[in-house]
Protein backbone atom coordinates (compact mmCIF):
# COMPACT_ATOMS: atom_id res chain seq x y z
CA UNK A 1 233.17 -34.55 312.57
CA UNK A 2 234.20 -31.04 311.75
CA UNK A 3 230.74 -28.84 312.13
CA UNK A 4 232.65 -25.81 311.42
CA UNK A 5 234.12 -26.89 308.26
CA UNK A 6 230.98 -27.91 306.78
CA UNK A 7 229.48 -24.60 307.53
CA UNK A 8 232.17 -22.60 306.12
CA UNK A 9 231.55 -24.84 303.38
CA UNK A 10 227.64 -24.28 302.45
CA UNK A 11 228.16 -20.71 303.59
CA UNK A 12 230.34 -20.01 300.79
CA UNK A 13 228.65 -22.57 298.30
CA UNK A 14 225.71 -20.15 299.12
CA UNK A 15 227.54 -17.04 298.78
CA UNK A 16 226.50 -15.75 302.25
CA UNK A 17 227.88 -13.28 304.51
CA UNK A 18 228.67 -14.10 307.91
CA UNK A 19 225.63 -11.45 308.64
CA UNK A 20 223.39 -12.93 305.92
CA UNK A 21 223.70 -16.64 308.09
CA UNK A 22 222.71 -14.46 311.01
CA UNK A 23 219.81 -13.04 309.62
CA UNK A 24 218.78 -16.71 308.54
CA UNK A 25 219.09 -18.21 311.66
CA UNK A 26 219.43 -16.01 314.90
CA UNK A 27 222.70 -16.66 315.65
CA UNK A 28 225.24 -14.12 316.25
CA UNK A 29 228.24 -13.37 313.86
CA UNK A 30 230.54 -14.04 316.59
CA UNK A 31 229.49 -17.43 317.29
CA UNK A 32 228.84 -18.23 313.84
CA UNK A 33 232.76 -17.08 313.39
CA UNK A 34 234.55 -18.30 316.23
CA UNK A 35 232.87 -22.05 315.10
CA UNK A 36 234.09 -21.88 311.88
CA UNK A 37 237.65 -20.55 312.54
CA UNK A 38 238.46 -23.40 315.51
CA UNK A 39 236.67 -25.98 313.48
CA UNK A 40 233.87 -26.95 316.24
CA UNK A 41 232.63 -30.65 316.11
CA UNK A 42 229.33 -29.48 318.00
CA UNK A 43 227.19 -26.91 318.87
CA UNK A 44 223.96 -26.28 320.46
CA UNK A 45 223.71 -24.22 317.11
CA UNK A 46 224.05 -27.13 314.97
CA UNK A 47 220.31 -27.41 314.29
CA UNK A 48 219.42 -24.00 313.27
CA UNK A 49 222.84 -23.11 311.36
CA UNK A 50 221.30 -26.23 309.18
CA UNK A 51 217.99 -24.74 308.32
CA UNK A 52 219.63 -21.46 307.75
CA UNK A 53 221.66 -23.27 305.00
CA UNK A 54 218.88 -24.91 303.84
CA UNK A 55 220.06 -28.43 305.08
CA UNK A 56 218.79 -30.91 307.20
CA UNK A 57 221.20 -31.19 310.66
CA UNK A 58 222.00 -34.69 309.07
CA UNK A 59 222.97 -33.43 305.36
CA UNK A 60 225.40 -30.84 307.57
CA UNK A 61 227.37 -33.15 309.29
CA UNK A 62 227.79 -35.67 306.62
CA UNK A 63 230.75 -35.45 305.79
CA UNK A 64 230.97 -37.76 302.71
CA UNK A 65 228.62 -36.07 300.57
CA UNK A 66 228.27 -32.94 299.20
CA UNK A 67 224.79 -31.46 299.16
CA UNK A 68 224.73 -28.66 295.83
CA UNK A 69 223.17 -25.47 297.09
CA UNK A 70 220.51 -25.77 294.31
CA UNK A 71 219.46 -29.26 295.78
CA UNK A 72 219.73 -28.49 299.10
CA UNK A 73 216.46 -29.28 301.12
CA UNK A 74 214.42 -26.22 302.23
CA UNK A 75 214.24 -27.12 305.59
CA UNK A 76 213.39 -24.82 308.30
CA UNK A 77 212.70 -24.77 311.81
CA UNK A 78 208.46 -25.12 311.18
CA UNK A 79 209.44 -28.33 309.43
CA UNK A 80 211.86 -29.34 311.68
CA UNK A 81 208.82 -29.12 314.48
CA UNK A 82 206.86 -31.59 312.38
């Protein structure tokens, strides 16, 4: 599974900055950078890089589909507590 393809993916369907996902989500620019550019397959970041891109942690590591930033879900972390 390549994590940091998929979020280099959404990221740029979105038309976010690297600082933009930060702001979204809490995690640094550096992380969010270095896991795109070696291609992760997991992070403990995973989960909140998702709801930052508006997907569910399932919809971001399927690989198979492609998930339209205007049908994305709006999931965030208060619904991922439910």
């Amino acid at each position: 599974m390549a994590l940091g393809k998929q979020i280099r993916r959404y990221r740029a369907a979105l038309g976010l900055t690297l600082e933009q996902l930060e702001a979204r989500t809490g995690v640094g620019v550096g992380t969010i950078a270095a896991l795109e550019g070696r291609d992760s397959e997991r992070s403990k970041y995973a989960a909140r890089l998702a709801a930052g891109l508006g997907l569910s942690l399932e919809q971001l590591l399927d690989e198979a589909a492609q998930y339209p930033p205007d049908t994305c879900l709006l999931y965030t972390s208060d619904a991922a507590d439910e």
